[in-house]
N, C-alpha and C. Protein backbone atom coordinates (compact mmCIF):
# COMPACT_ATOMS: atom_id res chain seq x y z
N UNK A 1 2.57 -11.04 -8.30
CA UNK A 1 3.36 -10.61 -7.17
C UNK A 1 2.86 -9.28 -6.61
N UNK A 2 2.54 -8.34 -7.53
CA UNK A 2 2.03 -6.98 -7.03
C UNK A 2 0.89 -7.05 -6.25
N UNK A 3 -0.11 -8.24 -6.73
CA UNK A 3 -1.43 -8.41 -6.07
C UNK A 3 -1.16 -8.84 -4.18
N UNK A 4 0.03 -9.36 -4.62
CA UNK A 4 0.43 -10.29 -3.07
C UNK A 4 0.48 -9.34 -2.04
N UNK A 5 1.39 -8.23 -3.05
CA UNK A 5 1.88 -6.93 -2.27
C UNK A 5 0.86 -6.51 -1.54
N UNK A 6 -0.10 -6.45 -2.29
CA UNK A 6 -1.40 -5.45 -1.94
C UNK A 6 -2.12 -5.91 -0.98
N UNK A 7 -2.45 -7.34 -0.81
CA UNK A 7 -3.44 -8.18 -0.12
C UNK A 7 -2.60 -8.16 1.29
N UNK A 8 -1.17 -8.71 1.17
CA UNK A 8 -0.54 -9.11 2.39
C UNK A 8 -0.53 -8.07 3.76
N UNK A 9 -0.49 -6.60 3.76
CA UNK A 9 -0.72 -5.78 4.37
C UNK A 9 -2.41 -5.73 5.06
N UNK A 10 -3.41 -5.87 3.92
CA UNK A 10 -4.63 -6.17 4.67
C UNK A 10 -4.95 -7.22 5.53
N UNK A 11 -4.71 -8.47 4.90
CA UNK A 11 -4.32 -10.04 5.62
C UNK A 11 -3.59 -9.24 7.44
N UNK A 12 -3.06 -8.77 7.33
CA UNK A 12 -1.97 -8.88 8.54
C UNK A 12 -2.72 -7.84 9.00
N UNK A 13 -3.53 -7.29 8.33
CA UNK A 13 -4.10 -6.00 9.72
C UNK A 13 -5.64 -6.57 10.16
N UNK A 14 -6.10 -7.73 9.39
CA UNK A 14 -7.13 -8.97 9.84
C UNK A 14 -6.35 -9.79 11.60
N UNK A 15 -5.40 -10.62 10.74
CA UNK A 15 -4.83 -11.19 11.73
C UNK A 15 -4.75 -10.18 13.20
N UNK A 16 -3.91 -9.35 13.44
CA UNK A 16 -3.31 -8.39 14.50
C UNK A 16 -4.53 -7.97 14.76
N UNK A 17 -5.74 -7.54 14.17
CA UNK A 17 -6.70 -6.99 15.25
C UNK A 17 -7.28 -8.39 15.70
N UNK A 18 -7.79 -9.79 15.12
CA UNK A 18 -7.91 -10.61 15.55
C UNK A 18 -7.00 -10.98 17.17
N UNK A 19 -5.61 -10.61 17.46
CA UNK A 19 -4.46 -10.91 18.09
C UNK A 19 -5.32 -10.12 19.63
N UNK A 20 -5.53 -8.52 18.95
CA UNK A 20 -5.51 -7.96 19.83
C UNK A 20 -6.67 -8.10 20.58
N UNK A 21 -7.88 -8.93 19.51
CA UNK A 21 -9.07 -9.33 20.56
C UNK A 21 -8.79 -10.39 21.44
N UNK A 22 -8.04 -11.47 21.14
CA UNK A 22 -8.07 -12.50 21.93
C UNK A 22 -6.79 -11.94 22.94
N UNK A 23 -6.46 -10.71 23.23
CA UNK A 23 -5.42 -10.57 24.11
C UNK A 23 -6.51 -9.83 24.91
N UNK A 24 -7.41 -9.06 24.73
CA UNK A 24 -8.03 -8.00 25.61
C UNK A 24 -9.47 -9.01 26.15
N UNK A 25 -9.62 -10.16 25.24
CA UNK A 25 -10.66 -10.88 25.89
C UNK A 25 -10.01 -11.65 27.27
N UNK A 26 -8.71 -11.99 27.16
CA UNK A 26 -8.07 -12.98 28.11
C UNK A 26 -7.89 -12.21 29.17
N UNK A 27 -7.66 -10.97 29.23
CA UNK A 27 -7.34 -9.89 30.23
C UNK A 27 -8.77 -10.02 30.75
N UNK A 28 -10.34 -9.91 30.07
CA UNK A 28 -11.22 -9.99 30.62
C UNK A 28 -11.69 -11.23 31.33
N UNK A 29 -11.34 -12.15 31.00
CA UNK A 29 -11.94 -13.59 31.28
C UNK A 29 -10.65 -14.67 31.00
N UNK A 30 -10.39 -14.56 32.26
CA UNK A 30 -9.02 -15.39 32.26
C UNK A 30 -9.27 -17.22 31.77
N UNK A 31 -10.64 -17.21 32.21
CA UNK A 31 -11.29 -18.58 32.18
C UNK A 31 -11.14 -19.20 30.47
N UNK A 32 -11.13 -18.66 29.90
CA UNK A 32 -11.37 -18.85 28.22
C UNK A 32 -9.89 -19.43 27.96
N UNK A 33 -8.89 -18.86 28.41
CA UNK A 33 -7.49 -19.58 28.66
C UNK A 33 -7.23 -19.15 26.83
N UNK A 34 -7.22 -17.77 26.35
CA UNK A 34 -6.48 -17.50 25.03
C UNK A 34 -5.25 -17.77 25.03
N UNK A 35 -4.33 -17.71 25.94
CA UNK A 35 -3.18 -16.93 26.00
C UNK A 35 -2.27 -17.52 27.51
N UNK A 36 -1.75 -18.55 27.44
CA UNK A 36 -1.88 -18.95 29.06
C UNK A 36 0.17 -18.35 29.37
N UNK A 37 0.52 -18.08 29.07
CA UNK A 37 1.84 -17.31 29.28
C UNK A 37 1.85 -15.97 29.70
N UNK A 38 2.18 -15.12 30.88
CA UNK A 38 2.13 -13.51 30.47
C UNK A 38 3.04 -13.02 29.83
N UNK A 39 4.01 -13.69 29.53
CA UNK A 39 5.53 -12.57 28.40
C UNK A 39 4.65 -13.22 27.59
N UNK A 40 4.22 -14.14 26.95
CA UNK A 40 3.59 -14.47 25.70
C UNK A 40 2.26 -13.18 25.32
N UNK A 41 1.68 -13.49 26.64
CA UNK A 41 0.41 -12.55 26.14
C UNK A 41 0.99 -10.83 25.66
N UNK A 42 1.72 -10.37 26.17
CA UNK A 42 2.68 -9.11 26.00
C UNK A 42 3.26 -9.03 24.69
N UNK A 43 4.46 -10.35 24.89
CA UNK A 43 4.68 -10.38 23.13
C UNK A 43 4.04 -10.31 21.98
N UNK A 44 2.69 -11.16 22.38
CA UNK A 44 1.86 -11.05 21.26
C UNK A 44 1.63 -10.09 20.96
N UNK A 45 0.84 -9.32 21.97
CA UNK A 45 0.13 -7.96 22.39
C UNK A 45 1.10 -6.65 20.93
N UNK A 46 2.26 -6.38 21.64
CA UNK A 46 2.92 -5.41 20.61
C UNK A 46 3.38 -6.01 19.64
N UNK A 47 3.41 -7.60 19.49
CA UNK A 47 3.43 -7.77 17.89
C UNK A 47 2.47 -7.17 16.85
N UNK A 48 1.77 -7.52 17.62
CA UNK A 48 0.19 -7.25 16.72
C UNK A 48 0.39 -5.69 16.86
N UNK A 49 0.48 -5.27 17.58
CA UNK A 49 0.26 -3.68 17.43
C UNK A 49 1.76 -3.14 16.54
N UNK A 50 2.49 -3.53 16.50
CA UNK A 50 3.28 -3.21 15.57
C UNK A 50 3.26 -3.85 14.26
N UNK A 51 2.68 -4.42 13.77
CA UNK A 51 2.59 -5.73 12.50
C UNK A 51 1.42 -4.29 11.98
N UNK A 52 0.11 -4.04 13.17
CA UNK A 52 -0.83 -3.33 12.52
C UNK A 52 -0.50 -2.50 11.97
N UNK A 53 0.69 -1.81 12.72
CA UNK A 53 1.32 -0.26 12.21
C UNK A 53 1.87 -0.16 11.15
N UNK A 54 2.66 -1.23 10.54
CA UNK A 54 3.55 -1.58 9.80
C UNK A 54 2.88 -1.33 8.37
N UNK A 55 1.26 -2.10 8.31
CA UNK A 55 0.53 -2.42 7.84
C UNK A 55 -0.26 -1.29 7.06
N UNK A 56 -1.12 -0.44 8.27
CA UNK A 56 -1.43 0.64 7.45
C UNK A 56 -0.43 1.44 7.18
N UNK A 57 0.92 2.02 7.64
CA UNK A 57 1.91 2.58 6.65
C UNK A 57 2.22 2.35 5.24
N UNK A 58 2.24 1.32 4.66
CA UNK A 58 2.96 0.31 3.70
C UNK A 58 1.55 0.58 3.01
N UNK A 59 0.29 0.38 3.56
CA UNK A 59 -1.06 0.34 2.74
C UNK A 59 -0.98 2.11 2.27
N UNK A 60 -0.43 2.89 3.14
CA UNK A 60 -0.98 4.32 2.76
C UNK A 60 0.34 5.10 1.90
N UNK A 61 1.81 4.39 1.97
CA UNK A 61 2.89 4.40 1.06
C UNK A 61 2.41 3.58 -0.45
N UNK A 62 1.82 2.80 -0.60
CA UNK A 62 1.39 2.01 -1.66
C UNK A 62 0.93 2.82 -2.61
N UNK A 63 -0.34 3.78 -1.62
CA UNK A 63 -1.28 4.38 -2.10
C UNK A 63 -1.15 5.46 -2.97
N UNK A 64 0.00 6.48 -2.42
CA UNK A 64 0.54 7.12 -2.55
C UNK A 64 1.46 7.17 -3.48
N UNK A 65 2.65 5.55 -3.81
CA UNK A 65 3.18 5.47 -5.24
C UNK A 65 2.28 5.85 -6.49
N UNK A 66 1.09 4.70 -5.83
CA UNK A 66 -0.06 4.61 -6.77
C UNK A 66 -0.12 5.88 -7.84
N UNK A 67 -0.45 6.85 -6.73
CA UNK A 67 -1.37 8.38 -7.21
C UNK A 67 -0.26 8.92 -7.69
N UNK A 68 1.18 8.89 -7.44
CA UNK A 68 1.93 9.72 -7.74
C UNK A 68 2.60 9.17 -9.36
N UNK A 69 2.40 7.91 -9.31
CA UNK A 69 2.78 7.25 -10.51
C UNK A 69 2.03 7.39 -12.01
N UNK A 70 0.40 7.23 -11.00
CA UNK A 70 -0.76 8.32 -12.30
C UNK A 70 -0.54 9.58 -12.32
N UNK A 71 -0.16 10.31 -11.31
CA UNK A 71 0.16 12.18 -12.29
C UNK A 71 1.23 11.78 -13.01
N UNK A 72 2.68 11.53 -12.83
CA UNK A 72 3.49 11.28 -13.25
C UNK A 72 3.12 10.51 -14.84
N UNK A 73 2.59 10.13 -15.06
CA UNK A 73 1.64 9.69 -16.59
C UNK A 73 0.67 10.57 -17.22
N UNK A 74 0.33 10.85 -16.42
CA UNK A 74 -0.60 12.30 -17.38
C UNK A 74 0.32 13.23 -17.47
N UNK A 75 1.19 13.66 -16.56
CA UNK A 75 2.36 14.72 -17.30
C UNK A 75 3.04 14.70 -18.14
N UNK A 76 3.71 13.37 -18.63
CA UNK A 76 3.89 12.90 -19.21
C UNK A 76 3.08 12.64 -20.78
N UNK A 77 2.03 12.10 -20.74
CA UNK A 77 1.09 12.84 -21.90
C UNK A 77 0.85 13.93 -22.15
N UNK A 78 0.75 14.87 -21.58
CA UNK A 78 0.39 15.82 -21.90
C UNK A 78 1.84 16.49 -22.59
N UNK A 79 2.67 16.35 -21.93
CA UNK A 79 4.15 17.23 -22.10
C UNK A 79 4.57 16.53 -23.93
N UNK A 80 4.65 15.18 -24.18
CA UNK A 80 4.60 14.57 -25.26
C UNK A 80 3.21 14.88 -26.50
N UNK A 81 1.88 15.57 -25.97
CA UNK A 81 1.34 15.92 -27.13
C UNK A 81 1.37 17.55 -26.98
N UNK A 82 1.78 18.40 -26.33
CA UNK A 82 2.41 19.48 -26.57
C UNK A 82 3.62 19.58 -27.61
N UNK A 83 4.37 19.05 -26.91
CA UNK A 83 5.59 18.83 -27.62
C UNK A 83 5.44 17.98 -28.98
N UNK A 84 4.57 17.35 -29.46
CA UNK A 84 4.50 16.97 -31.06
C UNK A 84 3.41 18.36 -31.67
N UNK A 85 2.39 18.91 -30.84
CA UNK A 85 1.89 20.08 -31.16
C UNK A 85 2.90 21.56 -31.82
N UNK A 86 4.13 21.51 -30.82
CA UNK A 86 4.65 22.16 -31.05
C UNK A 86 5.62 22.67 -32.22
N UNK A 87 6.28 21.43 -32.86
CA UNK A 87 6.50 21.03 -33.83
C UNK A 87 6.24 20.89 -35.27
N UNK A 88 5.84 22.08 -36.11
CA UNK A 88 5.19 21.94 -37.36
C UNK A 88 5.84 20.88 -38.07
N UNK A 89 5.03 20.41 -39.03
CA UNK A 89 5.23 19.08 -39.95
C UNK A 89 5.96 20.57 -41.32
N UNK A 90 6.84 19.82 -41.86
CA UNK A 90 7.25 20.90 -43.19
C UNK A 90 6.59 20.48 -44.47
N UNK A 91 6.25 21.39 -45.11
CA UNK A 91 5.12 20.86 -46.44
C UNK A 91 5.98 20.58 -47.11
N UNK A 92 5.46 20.24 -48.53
CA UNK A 92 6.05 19.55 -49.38
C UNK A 92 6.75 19.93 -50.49
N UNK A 93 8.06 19.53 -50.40
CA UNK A 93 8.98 20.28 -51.16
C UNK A 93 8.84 19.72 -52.69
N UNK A 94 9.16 20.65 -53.48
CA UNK A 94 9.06 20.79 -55.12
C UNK A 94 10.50 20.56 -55.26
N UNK A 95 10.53 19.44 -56.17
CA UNK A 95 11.61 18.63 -56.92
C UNK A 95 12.00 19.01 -58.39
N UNK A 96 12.13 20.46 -58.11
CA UNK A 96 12.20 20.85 -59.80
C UNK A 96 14.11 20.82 -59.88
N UNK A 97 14.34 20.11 -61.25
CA UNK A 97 15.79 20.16 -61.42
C UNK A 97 16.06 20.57 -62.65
């Protein structure tokens, strides 16, 4: 599931720039017929540009758990072998009775 996470944001920023070529080619060459609606071609248009946005946010929030989740683990080690450092072991007590 995490992998899905990861891929699905790139997938969709494939698609949407794909979107946004066949919207700026149709604007050039009406003849090719991408897009034969104009609220369609529009809708598409800021789908894609918002799907893209969506996309690298979520990719650069990801990123960011990521890195913050590895310091958050080395502090964590480190604070746990301090803290058993800190701690003398007590020697060994004599059982005289």
């Amino acid at each position: 599931m995490k992998r899905a996470v990861g891929i699905l944001p790139h997938v969709s920023i494939v698609m949407s720039g794909m979107m946004i070529v066949f919207f700026l080619i149709d604007r050039v060459n009406i003849a090719m017929g991408f897009m034969s609606n104009e609220f369609h071609k529009w809708l598409s248009f800021f789908l894609a540009l918002f799907c893209m946005g969506y996309s690298v946010l979520l990719i650069a929030y990801l990123r960011y758990a990521e890195r913050e989740n590895e310091k958050r683990a080395v502090r964590d080690r480190r604070s746990a072998r301090a803290g058993s450092a800190a701690v003398k072991p007590a020697g060994r007590m004599s059982n005289n009775r």
